[in-house]
PDB file of N, CA and C in Angstrom:
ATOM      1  N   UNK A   1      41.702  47.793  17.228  1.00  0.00           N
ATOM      2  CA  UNK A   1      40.787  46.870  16.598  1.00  0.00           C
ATOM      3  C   UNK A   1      41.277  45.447  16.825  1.00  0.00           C
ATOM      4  N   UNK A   2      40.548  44.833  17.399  1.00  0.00           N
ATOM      5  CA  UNK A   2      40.935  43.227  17.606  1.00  0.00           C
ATOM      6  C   UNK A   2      40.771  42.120  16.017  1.00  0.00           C
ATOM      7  N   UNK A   3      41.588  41.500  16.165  1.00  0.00           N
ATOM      8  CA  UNK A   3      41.832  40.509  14.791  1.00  0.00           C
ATOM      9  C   UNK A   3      41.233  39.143  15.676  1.00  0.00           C
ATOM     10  N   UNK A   4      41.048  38.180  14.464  1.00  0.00           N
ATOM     11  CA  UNK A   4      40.684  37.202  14.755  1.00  0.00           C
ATOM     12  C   UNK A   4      41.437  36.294  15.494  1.00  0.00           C
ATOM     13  N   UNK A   5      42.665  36.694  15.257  1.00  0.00           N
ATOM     14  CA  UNK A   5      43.804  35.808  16.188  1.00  0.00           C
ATOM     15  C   UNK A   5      44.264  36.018  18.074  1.00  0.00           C
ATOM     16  N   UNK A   6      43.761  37.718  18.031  1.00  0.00           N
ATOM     17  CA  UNK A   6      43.655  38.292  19.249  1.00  0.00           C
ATOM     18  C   UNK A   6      43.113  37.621  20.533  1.00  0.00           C
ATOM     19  N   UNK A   7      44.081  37.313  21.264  1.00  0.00           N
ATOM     20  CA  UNK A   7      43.359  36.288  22.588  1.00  0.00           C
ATOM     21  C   UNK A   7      42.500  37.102  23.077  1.00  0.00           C
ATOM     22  N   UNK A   8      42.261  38.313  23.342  1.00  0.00           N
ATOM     23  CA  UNK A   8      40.946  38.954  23.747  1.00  0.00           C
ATOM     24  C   UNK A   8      39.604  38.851  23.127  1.00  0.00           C
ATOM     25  N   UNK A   9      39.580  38.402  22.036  1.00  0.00           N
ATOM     26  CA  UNK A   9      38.345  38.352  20.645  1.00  0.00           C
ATOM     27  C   UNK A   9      38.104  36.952  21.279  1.00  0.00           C
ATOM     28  N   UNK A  10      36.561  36.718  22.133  1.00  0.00           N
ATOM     29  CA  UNK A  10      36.419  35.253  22.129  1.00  0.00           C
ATOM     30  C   UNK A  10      34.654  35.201  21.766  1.00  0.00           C
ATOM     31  N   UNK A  11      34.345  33.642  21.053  1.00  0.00           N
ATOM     32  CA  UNK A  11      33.177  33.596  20.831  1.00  0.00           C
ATOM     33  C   UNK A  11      32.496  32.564  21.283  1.00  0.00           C
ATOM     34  N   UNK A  12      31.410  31.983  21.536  1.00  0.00           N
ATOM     35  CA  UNK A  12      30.825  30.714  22.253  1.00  0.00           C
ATOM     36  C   UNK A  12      31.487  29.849  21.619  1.00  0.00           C
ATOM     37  N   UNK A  13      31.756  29.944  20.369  1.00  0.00           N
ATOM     38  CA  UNK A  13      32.754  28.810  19.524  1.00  0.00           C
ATOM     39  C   UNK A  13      33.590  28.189  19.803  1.00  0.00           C
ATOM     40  N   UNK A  14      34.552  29.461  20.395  1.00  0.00           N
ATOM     41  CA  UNK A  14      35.532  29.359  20.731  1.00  0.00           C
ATOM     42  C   UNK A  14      36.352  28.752  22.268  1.00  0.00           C
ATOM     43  N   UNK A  15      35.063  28.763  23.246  1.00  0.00           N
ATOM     44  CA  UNK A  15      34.864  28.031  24.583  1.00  0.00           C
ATOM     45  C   UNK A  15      35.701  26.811  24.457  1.00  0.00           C
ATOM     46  N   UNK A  16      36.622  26.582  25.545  1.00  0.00           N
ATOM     47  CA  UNK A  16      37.433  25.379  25.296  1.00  0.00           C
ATOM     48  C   UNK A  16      36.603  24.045  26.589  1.00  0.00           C
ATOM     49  N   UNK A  17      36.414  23.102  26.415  1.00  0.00           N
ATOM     50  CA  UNK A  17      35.966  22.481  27.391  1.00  0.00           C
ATOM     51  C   UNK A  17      36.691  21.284  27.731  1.00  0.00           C
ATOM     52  N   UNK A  18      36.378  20.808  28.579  1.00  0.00           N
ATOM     53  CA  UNK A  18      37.373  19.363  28.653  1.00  0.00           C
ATOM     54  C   UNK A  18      36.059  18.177  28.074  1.00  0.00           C
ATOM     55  N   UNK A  19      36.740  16.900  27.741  1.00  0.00           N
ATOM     56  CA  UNK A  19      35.935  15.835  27.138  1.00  0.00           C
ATOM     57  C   UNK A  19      34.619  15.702  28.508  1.00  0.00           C
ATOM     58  N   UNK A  20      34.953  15.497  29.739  1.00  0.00           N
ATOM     59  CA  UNK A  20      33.895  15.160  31.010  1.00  0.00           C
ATOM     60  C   UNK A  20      32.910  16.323  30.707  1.00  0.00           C
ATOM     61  N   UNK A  21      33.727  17.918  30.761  1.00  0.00           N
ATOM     62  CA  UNK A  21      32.420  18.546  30.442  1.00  0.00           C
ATOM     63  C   UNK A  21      31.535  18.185  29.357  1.00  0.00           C
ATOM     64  N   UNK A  22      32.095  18.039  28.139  1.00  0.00           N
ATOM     65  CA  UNK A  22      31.351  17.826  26.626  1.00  0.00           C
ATOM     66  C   UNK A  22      30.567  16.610  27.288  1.00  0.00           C
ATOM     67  N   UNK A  23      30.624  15.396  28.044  1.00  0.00           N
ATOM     68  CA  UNK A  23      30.240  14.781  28.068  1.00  0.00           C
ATOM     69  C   UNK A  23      28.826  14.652  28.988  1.00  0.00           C
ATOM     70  N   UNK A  24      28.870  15.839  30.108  1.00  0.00           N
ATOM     71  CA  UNK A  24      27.898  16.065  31.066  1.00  0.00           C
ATOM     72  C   UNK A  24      27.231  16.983  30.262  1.00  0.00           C
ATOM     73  N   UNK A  25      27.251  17.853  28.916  1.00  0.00           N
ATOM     74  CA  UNK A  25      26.525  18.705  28.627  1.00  0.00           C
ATOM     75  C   UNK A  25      25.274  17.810  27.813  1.00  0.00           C
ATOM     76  N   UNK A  26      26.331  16.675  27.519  1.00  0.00           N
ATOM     77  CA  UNK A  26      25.165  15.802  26.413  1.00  0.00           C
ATOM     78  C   UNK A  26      24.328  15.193  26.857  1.00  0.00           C
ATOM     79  N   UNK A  27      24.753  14.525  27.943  1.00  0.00           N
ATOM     80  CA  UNK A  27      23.707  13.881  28.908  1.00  0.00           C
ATOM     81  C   UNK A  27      22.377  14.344  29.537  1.00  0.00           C
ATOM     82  N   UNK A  28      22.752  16.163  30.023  1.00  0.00           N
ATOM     83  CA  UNK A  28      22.066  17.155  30.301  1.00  0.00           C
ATOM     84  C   UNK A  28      20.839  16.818  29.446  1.00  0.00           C
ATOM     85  N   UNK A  29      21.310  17.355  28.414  1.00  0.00           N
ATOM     86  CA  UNK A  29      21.107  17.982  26.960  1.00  0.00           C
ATOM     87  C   UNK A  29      19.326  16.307  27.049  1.00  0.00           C
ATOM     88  N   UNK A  30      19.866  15.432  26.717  1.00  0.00           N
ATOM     89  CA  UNK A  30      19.327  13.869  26.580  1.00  0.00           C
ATOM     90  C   UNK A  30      18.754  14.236  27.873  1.00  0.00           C
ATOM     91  N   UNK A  31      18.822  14.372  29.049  1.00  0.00           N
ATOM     92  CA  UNK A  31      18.073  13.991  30.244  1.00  0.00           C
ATOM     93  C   UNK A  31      16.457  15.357  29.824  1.00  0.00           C
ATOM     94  N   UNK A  32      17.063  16.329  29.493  1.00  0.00           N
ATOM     95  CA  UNK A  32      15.561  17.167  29.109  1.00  0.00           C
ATOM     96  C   UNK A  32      14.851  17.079  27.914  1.00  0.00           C
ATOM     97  N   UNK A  33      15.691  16.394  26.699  1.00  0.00           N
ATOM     98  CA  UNK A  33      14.835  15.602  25.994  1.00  0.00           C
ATOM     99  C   UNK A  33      13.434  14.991  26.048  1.00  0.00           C
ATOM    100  N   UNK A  34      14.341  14.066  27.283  1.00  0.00           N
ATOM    101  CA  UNK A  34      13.568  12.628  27.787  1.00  0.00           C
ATOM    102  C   UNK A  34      12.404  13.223  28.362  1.00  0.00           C
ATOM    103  N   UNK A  35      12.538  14.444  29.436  1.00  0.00           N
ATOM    104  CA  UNK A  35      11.236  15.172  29.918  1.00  0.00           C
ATOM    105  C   UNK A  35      10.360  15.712  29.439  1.00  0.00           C
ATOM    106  N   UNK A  36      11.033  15.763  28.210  1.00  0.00           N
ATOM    107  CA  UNK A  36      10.277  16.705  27.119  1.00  0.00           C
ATOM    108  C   UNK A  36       9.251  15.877  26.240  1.00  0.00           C
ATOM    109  N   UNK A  37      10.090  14.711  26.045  1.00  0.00           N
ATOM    110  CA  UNK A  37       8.658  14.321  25.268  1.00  0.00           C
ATOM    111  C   UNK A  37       9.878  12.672  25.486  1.00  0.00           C
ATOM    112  N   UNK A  38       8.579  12.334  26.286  1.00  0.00           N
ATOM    113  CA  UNK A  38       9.013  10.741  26.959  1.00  0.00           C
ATOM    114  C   UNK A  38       8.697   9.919  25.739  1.00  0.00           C
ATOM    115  N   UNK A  39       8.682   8.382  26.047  1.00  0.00           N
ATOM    116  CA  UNK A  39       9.439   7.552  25.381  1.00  0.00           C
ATOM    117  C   UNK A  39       9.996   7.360  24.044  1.00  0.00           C
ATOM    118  N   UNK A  40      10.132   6.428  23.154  1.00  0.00           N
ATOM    119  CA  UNK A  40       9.946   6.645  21.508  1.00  0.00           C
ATOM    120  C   UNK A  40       9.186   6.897  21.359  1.00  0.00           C
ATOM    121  N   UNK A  41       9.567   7.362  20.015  1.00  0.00           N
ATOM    122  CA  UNK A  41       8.966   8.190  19.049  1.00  0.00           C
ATOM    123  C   UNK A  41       7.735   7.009  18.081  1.00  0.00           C
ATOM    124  N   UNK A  42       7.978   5.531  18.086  1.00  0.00           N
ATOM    125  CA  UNK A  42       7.804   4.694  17.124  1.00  0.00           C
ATOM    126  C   UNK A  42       6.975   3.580  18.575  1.00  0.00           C
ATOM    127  N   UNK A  43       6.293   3.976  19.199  1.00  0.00           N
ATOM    128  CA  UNK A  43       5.465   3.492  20.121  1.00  0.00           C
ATOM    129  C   UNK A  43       4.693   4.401  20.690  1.00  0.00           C
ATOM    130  N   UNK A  44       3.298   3.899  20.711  1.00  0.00           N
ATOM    131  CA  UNK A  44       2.757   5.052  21.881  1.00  0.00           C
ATOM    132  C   UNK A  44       2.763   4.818  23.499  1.00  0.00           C
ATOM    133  N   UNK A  45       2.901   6.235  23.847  1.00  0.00           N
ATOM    134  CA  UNK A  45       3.197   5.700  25.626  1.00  0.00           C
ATOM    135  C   UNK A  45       1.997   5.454  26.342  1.00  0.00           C
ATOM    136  N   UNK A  46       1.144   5.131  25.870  1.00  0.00           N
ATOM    137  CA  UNK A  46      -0.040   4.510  26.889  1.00  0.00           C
ATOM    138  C   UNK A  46       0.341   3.586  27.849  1.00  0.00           C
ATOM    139  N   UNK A  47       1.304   2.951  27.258  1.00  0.00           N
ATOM    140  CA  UNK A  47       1.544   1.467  28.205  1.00  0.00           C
ATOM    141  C   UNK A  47       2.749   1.977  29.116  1.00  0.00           C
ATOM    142  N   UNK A  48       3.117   3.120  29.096  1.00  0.00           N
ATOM    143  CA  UNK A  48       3.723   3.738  29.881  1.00  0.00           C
ATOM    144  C   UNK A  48       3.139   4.342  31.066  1.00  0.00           C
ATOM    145  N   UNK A  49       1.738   4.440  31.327  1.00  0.00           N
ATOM    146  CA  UNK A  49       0.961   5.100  32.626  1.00  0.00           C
ATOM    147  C   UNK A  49       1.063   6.608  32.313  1.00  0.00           C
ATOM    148  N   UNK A  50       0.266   7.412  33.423  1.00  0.00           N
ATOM    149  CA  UNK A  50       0.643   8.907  32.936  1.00  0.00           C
ATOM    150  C   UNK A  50       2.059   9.424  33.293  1.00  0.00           C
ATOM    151  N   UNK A  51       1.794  10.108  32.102  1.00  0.00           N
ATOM    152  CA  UNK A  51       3.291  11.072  32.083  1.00  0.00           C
ATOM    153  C   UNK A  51       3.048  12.426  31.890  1.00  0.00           C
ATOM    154  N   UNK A  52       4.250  13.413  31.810  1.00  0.00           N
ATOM    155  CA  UNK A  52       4.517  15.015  31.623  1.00  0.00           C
ATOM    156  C   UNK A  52       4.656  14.931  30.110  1.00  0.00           C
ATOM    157  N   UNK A  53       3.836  15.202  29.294  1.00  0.00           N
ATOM    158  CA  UNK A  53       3.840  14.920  27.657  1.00  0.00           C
ATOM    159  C   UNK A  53       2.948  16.073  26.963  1.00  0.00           C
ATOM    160  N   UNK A  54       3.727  16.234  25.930  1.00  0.00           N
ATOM    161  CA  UNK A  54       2.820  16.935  25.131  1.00  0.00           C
ATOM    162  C   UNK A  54       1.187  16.161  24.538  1.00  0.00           C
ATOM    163  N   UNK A  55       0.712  16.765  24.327  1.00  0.00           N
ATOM    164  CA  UNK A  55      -0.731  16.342  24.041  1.00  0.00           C
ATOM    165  C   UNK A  55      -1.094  16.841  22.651  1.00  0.00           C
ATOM    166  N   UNK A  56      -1.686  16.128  22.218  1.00  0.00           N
ATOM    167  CA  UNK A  56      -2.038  16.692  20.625  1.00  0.00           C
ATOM    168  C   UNK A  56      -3.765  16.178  20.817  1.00  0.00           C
ATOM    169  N   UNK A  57      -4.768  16.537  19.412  1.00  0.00           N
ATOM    170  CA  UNK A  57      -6.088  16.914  19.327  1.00  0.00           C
ATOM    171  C   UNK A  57      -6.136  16.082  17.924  1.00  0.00           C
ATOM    172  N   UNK A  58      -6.799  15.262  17.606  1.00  0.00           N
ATOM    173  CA  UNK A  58      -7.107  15.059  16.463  1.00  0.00           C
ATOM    174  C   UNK A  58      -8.465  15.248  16.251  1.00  0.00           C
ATOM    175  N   UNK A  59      -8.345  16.225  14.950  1.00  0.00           N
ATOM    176  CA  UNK A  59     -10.058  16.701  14.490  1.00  0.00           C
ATOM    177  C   UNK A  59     -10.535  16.277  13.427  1.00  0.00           C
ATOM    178  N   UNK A  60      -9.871  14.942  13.159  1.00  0.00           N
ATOM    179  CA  UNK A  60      -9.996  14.429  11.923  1.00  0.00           C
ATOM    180  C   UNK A  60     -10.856  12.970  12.438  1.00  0.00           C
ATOM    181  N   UNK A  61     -10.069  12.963  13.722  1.00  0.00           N
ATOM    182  CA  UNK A  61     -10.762  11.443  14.047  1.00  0.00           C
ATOM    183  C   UNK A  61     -12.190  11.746  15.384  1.00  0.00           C
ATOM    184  N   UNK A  62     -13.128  11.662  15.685  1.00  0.00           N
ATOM    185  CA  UNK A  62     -14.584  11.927  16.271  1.00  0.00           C
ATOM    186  C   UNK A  62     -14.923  10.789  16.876  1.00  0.00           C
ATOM    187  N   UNK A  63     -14.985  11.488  18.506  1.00  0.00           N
ATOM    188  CA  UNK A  63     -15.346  10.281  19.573  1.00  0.00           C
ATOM    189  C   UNK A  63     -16.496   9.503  18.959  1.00  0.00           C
ATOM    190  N   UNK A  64     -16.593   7.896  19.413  1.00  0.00           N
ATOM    191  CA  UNK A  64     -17.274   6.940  19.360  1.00  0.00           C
ATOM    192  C   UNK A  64     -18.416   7.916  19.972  1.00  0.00           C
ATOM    193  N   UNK A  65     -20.013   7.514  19.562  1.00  0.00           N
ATOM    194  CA  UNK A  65     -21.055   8.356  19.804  1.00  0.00           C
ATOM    195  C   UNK A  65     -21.517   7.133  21.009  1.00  0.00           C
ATOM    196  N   UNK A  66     -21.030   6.113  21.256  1.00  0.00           N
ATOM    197  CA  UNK A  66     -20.919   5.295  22.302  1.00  0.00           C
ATOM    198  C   UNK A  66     -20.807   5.405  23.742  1.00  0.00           C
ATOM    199  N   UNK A  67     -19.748   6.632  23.559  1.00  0.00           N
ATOM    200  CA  UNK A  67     -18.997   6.743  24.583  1.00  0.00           C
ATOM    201  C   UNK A  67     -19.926   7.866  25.730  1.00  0.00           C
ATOM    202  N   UNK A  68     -19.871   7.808  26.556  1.00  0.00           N
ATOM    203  CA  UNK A  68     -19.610   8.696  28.140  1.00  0.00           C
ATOM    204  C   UNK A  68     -18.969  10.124  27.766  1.00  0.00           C
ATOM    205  N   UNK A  69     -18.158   9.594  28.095  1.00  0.00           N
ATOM    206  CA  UNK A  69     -17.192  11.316  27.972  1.00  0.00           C
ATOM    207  C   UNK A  69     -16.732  11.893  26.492  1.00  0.00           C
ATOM    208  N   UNK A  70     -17.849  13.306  26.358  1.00  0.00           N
ATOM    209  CA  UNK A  70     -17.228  13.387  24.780  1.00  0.00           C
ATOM    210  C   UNK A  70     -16.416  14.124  24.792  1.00  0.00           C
ATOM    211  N   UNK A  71     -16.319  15.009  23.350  1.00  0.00           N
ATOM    212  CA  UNK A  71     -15.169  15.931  23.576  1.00  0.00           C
ATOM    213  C   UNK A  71     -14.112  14.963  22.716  1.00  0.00           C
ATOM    214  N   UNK A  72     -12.606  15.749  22.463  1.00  0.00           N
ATOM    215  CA  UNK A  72     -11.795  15.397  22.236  1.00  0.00           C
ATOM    216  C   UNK A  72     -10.819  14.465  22.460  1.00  0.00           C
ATOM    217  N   UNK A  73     -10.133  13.404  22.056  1.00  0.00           N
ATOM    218  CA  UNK A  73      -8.741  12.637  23.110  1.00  0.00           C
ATOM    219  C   UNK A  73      -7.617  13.421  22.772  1.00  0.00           C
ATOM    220  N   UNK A  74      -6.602  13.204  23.733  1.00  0.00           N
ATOM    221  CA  UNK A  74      -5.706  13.467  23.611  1.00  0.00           C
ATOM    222  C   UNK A  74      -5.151  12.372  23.600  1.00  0.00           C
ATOM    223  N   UNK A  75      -3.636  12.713  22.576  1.00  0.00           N
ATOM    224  CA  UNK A  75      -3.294  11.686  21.738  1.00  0.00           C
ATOM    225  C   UNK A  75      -1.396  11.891  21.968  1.00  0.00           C
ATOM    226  N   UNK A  76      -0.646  11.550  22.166  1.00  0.00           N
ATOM    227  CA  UNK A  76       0.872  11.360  22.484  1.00  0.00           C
ATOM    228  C   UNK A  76       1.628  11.911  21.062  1.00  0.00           C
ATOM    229  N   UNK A  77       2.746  12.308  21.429  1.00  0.00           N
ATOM    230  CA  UNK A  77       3.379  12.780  20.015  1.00  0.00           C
ATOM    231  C   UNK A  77       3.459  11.588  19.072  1.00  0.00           C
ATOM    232  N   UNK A  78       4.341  10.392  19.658  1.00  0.00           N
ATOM    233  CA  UNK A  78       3.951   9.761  18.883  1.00  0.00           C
ATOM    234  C   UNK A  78       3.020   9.240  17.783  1.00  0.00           C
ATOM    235  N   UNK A  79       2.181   8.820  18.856  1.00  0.00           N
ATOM    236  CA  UNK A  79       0.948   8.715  17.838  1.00  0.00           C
ATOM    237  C   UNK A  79       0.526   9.901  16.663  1.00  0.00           C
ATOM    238  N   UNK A  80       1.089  10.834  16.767  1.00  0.00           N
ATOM    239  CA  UNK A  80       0.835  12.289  16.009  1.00  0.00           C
ATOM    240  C   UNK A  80       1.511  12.010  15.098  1.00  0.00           C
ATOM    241  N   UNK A  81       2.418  11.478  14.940  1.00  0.00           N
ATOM    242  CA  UNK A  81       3.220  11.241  13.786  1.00  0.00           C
ATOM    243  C   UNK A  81       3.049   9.483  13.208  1.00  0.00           C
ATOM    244  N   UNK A  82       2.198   9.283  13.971  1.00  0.00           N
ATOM    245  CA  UNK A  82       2.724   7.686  13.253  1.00  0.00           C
ATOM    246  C   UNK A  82       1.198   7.149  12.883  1.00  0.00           C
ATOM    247  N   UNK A  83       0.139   7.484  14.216  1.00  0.00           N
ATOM    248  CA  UNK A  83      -0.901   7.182  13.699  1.00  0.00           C
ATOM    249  C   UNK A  83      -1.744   8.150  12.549  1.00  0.00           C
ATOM    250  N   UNK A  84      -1.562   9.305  13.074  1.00  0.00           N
ATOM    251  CA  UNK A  84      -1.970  10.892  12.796  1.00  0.00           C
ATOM    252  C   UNK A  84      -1.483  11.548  12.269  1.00  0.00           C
ATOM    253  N   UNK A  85      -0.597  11.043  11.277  1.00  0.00           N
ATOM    254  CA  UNK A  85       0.422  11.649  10.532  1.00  0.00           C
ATOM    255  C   UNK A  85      -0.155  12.651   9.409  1.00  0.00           C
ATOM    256  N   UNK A  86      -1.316  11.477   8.867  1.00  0.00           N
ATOM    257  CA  UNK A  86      -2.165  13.104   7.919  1.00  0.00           C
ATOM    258  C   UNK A  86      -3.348  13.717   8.264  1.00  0.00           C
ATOM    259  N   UNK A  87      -3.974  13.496   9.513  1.00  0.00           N
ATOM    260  CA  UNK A  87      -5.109  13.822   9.899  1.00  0.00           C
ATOM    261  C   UNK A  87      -4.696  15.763  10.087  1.00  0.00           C
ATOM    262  N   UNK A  88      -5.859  15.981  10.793  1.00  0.00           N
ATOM    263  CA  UNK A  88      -5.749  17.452  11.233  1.00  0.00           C
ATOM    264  C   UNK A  88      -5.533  17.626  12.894  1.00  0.00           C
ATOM    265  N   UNK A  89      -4.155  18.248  13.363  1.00  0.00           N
ATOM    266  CA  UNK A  89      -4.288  18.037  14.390  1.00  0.00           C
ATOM    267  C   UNK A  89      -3.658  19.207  15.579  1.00  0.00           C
ATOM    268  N   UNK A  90      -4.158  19.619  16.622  1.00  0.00           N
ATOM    269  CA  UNK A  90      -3.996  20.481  16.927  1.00  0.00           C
ATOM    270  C   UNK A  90      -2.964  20.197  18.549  1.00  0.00           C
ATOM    271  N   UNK A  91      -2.036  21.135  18.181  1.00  0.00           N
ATOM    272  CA  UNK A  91      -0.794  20.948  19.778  1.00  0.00           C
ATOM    273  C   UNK A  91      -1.192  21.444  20.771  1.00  0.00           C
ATOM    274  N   UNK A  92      -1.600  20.919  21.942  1.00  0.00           N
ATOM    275  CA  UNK A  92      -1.896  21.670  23.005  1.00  0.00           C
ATOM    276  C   UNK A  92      -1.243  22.229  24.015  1.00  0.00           C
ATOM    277  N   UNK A  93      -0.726  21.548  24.819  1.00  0.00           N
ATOM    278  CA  UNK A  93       0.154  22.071  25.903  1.00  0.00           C
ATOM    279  C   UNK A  93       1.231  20.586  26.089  1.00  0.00           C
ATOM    280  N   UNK A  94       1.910  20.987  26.970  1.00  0.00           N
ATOM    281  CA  UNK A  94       2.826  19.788  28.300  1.00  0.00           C
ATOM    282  C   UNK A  94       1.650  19.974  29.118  1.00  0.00           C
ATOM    283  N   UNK A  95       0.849  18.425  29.405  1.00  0.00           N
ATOM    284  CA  UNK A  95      -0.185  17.840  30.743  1.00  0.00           C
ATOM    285  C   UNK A  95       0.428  17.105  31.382  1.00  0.00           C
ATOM    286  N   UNK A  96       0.689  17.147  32.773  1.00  0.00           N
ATOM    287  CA  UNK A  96       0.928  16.183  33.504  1.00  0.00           C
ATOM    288  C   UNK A  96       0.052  15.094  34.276  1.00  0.00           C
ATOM    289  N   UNK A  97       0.675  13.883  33.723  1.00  0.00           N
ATOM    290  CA  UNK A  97      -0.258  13.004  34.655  1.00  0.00           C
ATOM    291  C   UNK A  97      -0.931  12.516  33.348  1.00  0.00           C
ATOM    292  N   UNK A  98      -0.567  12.415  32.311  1.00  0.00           N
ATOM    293  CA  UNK A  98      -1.604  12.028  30.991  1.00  0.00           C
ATOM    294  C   UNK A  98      -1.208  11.173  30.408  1.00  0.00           C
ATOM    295  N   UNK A  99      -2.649  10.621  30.011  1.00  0.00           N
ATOM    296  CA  UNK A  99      -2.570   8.871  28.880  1.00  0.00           C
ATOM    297  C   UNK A  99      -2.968   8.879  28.129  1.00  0.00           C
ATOM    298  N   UNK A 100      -2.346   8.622  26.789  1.00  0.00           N
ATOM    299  CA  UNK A 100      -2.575   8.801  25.822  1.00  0.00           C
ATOM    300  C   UNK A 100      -3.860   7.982  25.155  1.00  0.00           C
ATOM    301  N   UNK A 101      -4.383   8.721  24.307  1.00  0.00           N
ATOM    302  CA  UNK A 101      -5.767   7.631  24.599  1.00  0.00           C
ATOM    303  C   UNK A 101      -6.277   7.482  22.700  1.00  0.00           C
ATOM    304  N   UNK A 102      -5.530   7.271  22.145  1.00  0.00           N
ATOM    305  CA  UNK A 102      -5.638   6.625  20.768  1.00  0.00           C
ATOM    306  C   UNK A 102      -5.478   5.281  20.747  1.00  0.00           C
ATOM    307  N   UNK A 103      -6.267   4.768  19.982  1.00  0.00           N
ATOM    308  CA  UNK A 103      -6.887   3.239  19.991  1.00  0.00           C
ATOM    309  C   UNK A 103      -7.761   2.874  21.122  1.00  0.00           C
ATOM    310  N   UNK A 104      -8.012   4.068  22.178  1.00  0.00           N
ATOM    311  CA  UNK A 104      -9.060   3.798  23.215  1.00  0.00           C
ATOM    312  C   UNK A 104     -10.554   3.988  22.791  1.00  0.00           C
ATOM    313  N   UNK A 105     -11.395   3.604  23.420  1.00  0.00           N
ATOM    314  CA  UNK A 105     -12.743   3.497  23.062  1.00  0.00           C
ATOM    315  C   UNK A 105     -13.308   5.177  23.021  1.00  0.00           C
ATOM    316  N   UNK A 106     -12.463   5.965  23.079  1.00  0.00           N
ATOM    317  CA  UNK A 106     -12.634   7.581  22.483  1.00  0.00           C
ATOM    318  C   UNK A 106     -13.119   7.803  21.118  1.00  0.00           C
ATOM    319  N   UNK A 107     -11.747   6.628  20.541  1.00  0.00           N
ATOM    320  CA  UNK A 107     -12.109   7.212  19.081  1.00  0.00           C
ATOM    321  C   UNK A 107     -13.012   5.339  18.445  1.00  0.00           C
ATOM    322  N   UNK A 108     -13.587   6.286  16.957  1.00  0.00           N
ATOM    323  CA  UNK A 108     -14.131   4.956  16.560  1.00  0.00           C
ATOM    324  C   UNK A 108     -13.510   3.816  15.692  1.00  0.00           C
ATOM    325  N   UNK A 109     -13.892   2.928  16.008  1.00  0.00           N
ATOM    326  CA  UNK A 109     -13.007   1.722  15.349  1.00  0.00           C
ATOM    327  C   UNK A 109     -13.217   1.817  14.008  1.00  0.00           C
ATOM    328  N   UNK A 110     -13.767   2.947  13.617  1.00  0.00           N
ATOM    329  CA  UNK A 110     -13.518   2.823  11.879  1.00  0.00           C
ATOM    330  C   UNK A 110     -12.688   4.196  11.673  1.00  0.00           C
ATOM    331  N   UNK A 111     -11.648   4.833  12.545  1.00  0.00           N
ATOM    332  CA  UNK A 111     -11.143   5.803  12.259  1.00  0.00           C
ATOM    333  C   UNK A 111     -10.549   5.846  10.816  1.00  0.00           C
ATOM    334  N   UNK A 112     -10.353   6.912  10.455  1.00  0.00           N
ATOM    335  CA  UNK A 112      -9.699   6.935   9.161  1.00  0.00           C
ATOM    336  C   UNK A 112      -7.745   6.952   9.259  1.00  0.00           C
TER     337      UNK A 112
END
């Protein structure tokens, strides 16, 4: 029976690394973050051009009856939390190539 002290008994815990590794894991770690859901959190990335981003649905807020193209916008995490924080809103996928389109002439200037 192996004891806890037993050099054969090892656990992911227990993995010894050097500081360069710890330091390339974090970076890693931050570089798929960043892919994951691009810029801050406390801006929306419109002014960023399209990106690989999650997309969210707000069914709380209803295209301008103005508009051309109806249907839904899609809206940046950000904005999900900052503009859309209590609306109703639904997660869609990672789109690539997408702009976030809250405060665009999608939705109406009297959103709630």
């Amino acid at each position: 029976m192996e004891t806890p002290g037993d050099k054969t008994c090892s656990t992911e815990a227990d993995e010894i690394i050097t500081p360069d590794e710890y330091l390339k894991r974090q970076l890693d770690q931050e570089a798929e973050a960043v892919d994951a859901l691009p810029g801050a959190f406390t801006e929306c990335t419109f002014n960023l051009g399209p990106l690989n981003q999650p997309i969210y649905v707000c069914l709380t807020c209803k295209a301008d009856a103005s508009v051309k193209e109806k249907g839904p916008a899609g809206i940046c995490y950000s904005c999900s939390i900052s503009c859309h924080a209590d609306h109703e809103l639904l997660e869609l996928f990672n789109k690539r190539d997408s702009i976030c389109e809250c405060g665009t002439k999608k939705f109406p200037t009297n959103a709630p």
